[in-house]
C-alpha atoms as a PDB file:
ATOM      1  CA  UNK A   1      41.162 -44.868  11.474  1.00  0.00           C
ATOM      2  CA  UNK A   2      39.185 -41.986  10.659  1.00  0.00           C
ATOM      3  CA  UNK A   3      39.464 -40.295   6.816  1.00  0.00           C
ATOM      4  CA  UNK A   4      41.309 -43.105   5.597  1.00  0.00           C
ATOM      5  CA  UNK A   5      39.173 -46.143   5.068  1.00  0.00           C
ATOM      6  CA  UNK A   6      35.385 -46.994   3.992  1.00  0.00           C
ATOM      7  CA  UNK A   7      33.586 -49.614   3.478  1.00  0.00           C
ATOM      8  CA  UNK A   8      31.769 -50.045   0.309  1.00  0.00           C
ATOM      9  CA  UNK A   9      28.294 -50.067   1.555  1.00  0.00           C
ATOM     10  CA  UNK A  10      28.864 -47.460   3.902  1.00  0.00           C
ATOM     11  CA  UNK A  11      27.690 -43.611   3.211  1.00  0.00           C
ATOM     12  CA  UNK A  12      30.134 -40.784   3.056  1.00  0.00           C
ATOM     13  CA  UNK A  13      28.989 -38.058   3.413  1.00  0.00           C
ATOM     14  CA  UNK A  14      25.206 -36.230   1.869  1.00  0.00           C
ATOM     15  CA  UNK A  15      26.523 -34.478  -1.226  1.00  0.00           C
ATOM     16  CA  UNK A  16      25.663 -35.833  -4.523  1.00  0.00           C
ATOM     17  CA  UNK A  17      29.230 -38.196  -5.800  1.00  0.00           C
ATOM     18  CA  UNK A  18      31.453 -36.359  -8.372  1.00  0.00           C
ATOM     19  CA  UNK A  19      30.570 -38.403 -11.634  1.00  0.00           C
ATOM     20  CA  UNK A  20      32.471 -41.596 -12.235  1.00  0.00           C
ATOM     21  CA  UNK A  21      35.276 -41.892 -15.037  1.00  0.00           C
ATOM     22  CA  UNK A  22      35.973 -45.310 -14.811  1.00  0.00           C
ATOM     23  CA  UNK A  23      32.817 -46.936 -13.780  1.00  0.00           C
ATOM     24  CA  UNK A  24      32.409 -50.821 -13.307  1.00  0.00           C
ATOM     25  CA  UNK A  25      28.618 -52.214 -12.460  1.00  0.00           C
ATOM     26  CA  UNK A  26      28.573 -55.762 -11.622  1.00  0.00           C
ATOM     27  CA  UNK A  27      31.487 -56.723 -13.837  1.00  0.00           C
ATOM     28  CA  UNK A  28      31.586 -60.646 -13.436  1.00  0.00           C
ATOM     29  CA  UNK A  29      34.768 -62.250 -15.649  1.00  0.00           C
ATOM     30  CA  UNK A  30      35.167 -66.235 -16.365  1.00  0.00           C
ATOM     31  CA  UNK A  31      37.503 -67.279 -18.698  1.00  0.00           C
ATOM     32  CA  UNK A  32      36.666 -70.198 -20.861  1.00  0.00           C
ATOM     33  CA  UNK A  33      33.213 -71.796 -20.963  1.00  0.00           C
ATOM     34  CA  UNK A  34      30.605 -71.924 -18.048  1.00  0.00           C
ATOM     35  CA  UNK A  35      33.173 -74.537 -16.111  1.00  0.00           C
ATOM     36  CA  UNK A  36      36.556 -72.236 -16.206  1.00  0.00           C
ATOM     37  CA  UNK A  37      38.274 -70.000 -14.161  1.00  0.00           C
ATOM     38  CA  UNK A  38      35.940 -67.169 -12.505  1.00  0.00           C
ATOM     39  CA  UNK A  39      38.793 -64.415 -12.111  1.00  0.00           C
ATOM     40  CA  UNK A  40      36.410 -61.487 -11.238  1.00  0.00           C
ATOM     41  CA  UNK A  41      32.731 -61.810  -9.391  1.00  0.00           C
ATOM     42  CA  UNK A  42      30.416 -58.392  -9.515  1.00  0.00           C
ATOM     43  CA  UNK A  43      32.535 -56.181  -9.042  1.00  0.00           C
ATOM     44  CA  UNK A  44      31.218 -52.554  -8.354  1.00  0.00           C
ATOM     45  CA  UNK A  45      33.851 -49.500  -8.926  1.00  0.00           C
ATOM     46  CA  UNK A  46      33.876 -45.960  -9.778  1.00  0.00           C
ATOM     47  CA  UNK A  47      36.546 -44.146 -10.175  1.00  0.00           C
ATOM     48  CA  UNK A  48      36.696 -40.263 -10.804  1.00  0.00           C
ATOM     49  CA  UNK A  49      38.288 -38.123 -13.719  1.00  0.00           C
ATOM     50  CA  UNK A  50      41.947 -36.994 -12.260  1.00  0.00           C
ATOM     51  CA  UNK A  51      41.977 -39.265  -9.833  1.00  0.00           C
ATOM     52  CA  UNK A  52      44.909 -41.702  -8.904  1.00  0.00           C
ATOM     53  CA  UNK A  53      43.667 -45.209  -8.358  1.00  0.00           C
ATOM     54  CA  UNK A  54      45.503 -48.436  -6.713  1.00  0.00           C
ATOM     55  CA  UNK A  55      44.410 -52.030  -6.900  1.00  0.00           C
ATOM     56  CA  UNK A  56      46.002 -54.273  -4.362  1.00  0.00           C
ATOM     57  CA  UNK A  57      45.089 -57.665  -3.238  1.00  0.00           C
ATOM     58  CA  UNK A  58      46.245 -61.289  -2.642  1.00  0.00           C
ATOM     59  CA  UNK A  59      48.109 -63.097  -5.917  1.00  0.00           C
ATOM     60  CA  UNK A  60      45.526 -64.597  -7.808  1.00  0.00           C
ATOM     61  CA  UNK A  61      43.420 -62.152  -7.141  1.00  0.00           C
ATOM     62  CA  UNK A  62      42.246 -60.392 -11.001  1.00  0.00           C
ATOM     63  CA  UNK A  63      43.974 -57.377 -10.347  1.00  0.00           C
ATOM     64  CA  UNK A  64      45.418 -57.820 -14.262  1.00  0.00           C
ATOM     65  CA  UNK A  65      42.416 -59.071 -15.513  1.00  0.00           C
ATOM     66  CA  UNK A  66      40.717 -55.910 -14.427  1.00  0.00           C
ATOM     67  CA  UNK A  67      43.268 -54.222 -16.712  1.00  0.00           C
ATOM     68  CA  UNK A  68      42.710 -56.124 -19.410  1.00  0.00           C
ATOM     69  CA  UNK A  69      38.590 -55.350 -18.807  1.00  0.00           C
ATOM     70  CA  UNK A  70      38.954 -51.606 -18.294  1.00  0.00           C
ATOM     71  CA  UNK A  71      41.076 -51.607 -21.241  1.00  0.00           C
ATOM     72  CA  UNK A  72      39.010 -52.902 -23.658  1.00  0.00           C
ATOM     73  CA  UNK A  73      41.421 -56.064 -23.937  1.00  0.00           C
ATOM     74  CA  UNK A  74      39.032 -58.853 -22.552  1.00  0.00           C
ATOM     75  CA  UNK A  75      35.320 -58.481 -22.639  1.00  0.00           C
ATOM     76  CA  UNK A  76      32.877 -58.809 -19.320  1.00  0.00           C
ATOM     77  CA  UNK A  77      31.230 -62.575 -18.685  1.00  0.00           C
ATOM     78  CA  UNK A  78      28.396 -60.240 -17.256  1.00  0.00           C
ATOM     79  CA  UNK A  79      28.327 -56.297 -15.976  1.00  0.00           C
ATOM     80  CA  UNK A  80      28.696 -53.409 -17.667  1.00  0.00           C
ATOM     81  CA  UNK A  81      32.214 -51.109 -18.249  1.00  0.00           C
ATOM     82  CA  UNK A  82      32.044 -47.100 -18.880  1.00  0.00           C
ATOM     83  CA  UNK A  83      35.014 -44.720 -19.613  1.00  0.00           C
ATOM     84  CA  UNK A  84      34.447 -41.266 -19.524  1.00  0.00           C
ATOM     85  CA  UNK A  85      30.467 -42.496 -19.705  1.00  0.00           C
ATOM     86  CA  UNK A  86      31.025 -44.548 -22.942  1.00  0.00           C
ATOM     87  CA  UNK A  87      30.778 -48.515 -22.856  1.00  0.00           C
ATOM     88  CA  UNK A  88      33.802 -49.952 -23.224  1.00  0.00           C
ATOM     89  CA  UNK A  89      33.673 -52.270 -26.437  1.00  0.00           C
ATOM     90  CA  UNK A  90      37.099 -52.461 -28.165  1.00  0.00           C
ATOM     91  CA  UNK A  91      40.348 -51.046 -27.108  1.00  0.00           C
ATOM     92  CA  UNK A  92      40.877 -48.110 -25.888  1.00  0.00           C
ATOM     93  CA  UNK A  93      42.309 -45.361 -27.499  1.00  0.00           C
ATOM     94  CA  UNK A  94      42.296 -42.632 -24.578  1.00  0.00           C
ATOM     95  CA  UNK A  95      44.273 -44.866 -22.833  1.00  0.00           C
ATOM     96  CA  UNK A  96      48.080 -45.049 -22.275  1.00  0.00           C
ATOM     97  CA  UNK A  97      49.893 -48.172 -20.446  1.00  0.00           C
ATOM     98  CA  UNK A  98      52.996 -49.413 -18.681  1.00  0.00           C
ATOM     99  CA  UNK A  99      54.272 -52.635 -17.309  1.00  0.00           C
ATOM    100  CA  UNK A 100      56.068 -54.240 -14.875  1.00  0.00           C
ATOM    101  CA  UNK A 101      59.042 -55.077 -18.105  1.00  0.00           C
ATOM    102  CA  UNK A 102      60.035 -51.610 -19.826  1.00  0.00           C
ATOM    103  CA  UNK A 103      59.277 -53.412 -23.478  1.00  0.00           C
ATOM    104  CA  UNK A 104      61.412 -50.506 -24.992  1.00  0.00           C
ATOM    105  CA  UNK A 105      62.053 -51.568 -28.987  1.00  0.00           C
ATOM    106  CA  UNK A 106      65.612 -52.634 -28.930  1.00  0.00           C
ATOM    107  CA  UNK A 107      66.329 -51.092 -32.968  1.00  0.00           C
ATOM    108  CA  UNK A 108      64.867 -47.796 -31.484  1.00  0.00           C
ATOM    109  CA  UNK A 109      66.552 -44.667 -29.369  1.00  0.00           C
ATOM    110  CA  UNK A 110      65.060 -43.541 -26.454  1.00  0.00           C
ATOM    111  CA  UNK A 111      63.538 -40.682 -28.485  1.00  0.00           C
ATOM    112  CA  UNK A 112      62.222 -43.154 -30.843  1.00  0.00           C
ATOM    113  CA  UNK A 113      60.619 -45.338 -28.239  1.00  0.00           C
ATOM    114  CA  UNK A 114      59.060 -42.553 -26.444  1.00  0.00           C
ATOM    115  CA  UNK A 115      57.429 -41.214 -29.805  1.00  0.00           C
ATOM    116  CA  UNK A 116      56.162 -44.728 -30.846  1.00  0.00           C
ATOM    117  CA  UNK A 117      52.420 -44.055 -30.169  1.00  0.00           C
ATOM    118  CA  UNK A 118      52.369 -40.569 -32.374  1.00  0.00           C
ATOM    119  CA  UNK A 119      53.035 -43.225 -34.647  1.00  0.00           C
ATOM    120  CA  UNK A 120      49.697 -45.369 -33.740  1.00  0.00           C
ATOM    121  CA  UNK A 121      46.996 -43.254 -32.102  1.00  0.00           C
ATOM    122  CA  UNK A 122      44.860 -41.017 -33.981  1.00  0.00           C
ATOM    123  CA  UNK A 123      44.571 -38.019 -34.713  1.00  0.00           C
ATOM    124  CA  UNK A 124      48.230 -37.938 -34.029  1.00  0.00           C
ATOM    125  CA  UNK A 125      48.977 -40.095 -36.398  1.00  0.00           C
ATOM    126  CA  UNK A 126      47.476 -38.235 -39.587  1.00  0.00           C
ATOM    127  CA  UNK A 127      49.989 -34.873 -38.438  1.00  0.00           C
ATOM    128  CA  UNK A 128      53.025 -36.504 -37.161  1.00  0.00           C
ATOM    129  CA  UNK A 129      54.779 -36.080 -40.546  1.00  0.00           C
ATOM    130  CA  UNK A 130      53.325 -32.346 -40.766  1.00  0.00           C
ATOM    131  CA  UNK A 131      54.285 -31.256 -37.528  1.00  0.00           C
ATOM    132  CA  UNK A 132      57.171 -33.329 -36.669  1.00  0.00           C
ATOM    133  CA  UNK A 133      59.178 -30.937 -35.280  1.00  0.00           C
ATOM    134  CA  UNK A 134      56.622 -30.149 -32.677  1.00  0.00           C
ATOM    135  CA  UNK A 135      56.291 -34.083 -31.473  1.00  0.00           C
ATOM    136  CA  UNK A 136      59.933 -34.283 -30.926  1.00  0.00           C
ATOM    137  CA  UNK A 137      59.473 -31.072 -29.058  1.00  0.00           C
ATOM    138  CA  UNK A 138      56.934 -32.665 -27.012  1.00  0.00           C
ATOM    139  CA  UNK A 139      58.880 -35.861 -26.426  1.00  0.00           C
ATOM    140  CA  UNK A 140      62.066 -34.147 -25.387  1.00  0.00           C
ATOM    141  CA  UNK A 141      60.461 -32.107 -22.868  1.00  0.00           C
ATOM    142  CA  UNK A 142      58.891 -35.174 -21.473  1.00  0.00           C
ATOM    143  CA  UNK A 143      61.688 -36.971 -21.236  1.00  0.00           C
ATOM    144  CA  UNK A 144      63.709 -33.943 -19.360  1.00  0.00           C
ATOM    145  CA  UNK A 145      60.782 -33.806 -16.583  1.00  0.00           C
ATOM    146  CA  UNK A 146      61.795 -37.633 -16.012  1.00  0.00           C
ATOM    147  CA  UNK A 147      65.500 -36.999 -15.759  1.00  0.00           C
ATOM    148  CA  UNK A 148      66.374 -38.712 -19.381  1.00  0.00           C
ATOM    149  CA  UNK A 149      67.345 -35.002 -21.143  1.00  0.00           C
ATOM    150  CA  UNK A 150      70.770 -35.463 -23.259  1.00  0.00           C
ATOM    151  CA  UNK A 151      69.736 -39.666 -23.276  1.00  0.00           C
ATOM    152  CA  UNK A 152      67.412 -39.297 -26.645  1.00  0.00           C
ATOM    153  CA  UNK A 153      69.735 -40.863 -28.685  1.00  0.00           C
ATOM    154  CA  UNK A 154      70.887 -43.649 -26.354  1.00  0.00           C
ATOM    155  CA  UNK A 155      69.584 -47.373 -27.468  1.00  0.00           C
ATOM    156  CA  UNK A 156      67.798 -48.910 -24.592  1.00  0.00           C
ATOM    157  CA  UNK A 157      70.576 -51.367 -23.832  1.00  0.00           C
ATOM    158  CA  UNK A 158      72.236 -48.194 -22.908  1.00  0.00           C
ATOM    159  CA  UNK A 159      70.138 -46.902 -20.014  1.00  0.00           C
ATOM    160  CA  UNK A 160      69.775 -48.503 -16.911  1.00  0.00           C
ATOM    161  CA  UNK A 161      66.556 -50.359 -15.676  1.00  0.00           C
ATOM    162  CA  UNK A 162      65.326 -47.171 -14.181  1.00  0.00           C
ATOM    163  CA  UNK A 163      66.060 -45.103 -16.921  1.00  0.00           C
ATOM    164  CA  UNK A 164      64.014 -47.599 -19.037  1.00  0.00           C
ATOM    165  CA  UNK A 165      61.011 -47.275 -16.964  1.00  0.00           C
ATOM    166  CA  UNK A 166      61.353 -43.655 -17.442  1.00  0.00           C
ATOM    167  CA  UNK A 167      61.184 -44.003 -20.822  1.00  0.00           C
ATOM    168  CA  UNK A 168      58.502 -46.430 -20.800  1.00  0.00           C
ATOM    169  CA  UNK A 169      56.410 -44.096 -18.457  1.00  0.00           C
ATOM    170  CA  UNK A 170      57.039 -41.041 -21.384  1.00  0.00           C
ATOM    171  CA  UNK A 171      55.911 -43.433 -24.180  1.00  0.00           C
ATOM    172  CA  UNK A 172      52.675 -44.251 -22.326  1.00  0.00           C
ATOM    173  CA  UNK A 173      52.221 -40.434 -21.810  1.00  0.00           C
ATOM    174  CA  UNK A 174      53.442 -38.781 -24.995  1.00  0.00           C
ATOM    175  CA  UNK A 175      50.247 -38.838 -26.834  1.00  0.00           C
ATOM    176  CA  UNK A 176      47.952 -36.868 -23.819  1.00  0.00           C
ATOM    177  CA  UNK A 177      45.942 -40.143 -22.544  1.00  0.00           C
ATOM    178  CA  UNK A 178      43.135 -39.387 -20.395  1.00  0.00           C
ATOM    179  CA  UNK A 179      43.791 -42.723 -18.777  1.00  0.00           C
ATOM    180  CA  UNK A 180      47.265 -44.135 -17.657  1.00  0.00           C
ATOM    181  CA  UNK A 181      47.296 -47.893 -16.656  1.00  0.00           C
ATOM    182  CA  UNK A 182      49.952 -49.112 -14.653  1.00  0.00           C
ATOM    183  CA  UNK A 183      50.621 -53.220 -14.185  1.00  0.00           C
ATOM    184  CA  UNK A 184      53.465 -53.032 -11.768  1.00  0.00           C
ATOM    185  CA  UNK A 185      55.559 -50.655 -13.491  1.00  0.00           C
ATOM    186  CA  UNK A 186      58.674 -50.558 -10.582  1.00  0.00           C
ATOM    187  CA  UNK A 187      58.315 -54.459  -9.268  1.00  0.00           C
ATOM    188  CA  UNK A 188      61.445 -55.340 -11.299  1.00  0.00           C
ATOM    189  CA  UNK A 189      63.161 -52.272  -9.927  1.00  0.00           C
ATOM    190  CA  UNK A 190      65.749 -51.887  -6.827  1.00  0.00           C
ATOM    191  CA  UNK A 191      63.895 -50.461  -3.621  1.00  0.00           C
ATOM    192  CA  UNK A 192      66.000 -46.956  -4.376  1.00  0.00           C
ATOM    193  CA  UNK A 193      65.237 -47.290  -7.621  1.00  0.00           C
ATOM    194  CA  UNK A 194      61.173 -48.041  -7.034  1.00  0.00           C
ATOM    195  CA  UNK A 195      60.898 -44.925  -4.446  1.00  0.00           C
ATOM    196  CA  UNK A 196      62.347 -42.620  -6.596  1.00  0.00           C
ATOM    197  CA  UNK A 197      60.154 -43.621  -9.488  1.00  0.00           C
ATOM    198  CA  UNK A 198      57.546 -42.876  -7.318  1.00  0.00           C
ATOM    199  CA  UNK A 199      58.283 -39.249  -6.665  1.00  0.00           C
ATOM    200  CA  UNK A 200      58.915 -38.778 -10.929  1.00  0.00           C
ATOM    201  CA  UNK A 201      54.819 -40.507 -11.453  1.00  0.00           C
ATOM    202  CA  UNK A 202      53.522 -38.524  -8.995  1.00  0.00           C
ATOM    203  CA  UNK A 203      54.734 -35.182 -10.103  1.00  0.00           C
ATOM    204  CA  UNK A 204      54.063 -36.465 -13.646  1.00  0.00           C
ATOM    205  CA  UNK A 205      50.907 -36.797 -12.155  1.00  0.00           C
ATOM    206  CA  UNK A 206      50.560 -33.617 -10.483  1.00  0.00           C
ATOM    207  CA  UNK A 207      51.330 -31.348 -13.798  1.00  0.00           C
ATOM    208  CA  UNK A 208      49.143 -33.454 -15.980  1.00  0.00           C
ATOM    209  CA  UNK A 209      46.010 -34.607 -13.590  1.00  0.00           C
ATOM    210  CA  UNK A 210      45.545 -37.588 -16.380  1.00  0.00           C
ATOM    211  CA  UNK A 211      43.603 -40.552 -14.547  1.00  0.00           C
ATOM    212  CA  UNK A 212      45.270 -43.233 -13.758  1.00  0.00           C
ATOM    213  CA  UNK A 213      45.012 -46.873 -12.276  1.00  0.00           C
ATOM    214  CA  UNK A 214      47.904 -48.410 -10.565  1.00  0.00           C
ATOM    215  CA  UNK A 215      47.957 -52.040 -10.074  1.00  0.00           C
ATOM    216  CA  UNK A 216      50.507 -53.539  -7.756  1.00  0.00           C
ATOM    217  CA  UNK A 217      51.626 -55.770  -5.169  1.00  0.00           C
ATOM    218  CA  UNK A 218      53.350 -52.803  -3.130  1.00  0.00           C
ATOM    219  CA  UNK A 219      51.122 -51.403  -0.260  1.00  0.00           C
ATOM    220  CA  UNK A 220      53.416 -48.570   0.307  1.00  0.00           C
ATOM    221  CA  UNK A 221      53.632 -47.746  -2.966  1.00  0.00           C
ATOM    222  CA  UNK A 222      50.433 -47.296  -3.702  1.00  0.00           C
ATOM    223  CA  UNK A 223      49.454 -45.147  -0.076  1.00  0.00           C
ATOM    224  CA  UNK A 224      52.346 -43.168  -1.698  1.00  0.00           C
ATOM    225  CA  UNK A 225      51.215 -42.436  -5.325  1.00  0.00           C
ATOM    226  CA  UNK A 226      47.137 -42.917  -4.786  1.00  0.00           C
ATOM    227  CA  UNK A 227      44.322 -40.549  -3.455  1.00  0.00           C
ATOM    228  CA  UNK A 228      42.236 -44.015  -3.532  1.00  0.00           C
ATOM    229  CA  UNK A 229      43.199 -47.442  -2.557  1.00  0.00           C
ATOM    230  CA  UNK A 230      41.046 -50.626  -3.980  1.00  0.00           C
ATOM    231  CA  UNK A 231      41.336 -53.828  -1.850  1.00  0.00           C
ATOM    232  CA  UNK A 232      40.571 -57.252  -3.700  1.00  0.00           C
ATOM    233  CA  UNK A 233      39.503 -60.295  -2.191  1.00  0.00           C
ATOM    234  CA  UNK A 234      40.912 -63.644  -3.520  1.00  0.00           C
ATOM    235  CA  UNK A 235      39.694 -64.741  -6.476  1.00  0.00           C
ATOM    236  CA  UNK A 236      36.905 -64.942  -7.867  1.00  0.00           C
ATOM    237  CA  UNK A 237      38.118 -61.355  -6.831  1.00  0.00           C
ATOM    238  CA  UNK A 238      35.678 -58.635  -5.737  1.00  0.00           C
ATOM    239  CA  UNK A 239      35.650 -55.570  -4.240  1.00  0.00           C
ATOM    240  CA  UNK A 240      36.559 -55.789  -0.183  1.00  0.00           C
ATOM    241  CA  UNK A 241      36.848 -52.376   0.615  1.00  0.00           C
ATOM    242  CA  UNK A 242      38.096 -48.984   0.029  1.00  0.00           C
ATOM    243  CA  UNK A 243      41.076 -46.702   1.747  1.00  0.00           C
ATOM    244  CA  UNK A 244      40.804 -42.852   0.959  1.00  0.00           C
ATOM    245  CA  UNK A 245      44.571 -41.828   1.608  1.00  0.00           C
ATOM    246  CA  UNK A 246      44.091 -38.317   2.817  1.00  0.00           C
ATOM    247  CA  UNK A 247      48.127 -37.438   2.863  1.00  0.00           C
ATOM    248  CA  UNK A 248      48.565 -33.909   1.672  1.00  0.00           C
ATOM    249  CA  UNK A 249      50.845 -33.779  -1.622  1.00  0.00           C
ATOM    250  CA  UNK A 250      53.176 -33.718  -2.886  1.00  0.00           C
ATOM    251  CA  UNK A 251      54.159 -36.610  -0.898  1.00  0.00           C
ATOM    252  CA  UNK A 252      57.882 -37.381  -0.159  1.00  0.00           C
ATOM    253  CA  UNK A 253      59.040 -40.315   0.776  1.00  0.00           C
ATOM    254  CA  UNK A 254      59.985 -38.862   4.261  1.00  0.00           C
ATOM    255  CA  UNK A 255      55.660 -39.179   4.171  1.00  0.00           C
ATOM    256  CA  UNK A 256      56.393 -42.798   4.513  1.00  0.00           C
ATOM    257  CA  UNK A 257      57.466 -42.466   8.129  1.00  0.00           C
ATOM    258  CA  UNK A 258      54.528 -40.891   9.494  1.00  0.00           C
ATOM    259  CA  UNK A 259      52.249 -42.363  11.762  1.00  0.00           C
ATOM    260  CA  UNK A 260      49.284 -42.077   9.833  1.00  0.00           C
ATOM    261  CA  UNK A 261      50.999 -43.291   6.904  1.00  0.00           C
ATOM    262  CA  UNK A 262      52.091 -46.659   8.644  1.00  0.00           C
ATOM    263  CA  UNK A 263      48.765 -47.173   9.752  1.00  0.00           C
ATOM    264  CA  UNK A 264      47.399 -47.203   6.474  1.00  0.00           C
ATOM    265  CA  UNK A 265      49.317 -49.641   5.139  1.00  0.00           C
ATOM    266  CA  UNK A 266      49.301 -51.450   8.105  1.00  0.00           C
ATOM    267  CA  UNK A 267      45.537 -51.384   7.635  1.00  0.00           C
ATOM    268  CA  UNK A 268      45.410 -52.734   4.225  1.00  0.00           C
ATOM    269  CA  UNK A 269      48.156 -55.307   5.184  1.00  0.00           C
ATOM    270  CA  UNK A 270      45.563 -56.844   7.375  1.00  0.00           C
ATOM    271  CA  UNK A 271      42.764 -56.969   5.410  1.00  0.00           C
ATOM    272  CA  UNK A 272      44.903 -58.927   2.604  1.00  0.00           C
ATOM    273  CA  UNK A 273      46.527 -61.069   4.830  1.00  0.00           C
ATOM    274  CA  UNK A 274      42.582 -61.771   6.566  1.00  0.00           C
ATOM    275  CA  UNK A 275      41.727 -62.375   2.735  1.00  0.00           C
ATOM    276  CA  UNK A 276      44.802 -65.237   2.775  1.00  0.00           C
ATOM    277  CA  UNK A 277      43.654 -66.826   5.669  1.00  0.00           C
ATOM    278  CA  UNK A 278      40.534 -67.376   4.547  1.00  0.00           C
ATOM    279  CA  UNK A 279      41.359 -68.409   1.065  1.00  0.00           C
ATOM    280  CA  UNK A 280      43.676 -70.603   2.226  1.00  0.00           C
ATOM    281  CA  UNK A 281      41.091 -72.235   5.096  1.00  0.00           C
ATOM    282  CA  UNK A 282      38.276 -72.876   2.539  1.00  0.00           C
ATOM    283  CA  UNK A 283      40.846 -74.685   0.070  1.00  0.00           C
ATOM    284  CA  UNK A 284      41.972 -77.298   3.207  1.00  0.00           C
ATOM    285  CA  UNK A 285      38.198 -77.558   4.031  1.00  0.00           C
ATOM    286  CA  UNK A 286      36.668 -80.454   2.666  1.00  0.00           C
ATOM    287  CA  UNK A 287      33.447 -79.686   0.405  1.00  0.00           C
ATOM    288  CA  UNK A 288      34.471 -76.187   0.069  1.00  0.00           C
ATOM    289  CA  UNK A 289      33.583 -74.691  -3.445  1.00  0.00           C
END
């Protein structure tokens, strides 16, 4: 399938690589002492500033324990993590995040929510009293791209599960991240629901050019919403290949249909469900590790 998958170890063309934003050298992760769970084995990654990033792979795999690594949440067993070329040591704070469970503060509007981080994150913080007015400027007009304008005063039990995830997707932008982390945002979502989402991130996207990382169990979602798609082996997981999803944008969900597009996923669907088979033939065979 030519322009839309390469291997790891194989060459792409003789120009010099745009320099890595995310950047993962032989990240190993084992929870516990020497004797627990190895979730990740040296894994090698690089992704680039304004690029849009999917993990898939099998359940099990470490896809949210590479979260919690690139985060700052969980520290390496061995290997080395850069973000925007600083070693990752602590928490993040360029960082924004959404999960699969909208987490909205039930005492708290929607406007309230979305602001929460001004609240948090330095420097915005020290002027959100001084410059309030332009925050909930901000805010608003975040939440209109998104759909939720004339909703900022609605409690979340008020909004629908879609509407939530809007929110939830403002709050993890309203403070400018450079980096937007994404566990599954839609999987609790209807399949309308879910593909319309996907349309409101990726113009989100578009406008803003923020990097971001989407991990999910979805194959079409992420050929939809990512210029790069990460496959993980089981675990301990590792890096199996990568899928370069050259689909002009903006992509509609019409895009879905094509050929090309099928094959992709199609593509990736086998290579996860190779991974299975395996995974699943070592475990039955006696004296495997």
């Amino acid at each position: 399938m030519t322009g839309a998958h390469e291997l790891m170890d194989k060459p792409t063309s003789q120009a010099a690589p745009a320099k890595a934003f995310v950047d993962l050298s032989a990240v190993s992760l084992r929870y516990g002492d020497e004797n627990g769970t190895l979730a990740l084995s040296g894994v090698d990654l690089k992704i680039e500033k304004g690029q849009f990033a999917a993990i898939v792979g099998p359940s099990g795999c470490g896809k949210s324990s590479f979260m919690k690594l690139v985060t700052g949440l969980c520290p390496p067993t061995e290997g080395t993590i850069k973000v925007d070329d600083q070693l990752v040591k602590g928490p993040l704070k360029i960082s924004g995040m959404a999960f699969q469970n909208p987490t909205l503060l039930p005492w708290r509007d929607t406007l309230g929510n979305t602001m929460l981080p001004l609240e948090i994150v330095q420097p915005h913080r020290s002027r959100l009293r001084s410059q309030k007015d332009r925050y909930v400027a901000r805010a608003k007009e975040l939440l209109a791209t998104v759909g939720l304008a004339g909703f900022e005063a609605k409690q979340p039990w008020m909004l629908s599960g879609g509407m939530q995830q809007r929110a939830s997707l403002c709050r993890a932008l309203i403070h400018e991240p450079q980096l937007l982390m994404l566990d599954e945002p839609f999987a609790a979502l209807d399949a309308f629901t879910r593909e319309e989402l996907w349309s409101v991130l990726q113009d989100l996207w578009i406008e803003k050019k923020f990097t971001c990382i989407l991990v999910t169990h979805d194959l079409r979602e992420a050929a939809f919403l990512a210029d790069v798609v990460f496959v993980m082996s089981a675990r301990p997981g590792r890096v199996i290949s990568v899928h370069r999803i050259d689909m002009p944008r903006p992509r509609t969900i019409d895009s879905t249909f094509d050929p090309h597009f099928i094959e992709i996923v199609q593509q990736i669907r086998h290579e996860i469900a190779h991974v299975r088979k395996e995974s699943r033939v070592a475990v039955m065979t006696p004296g495997a590790a």
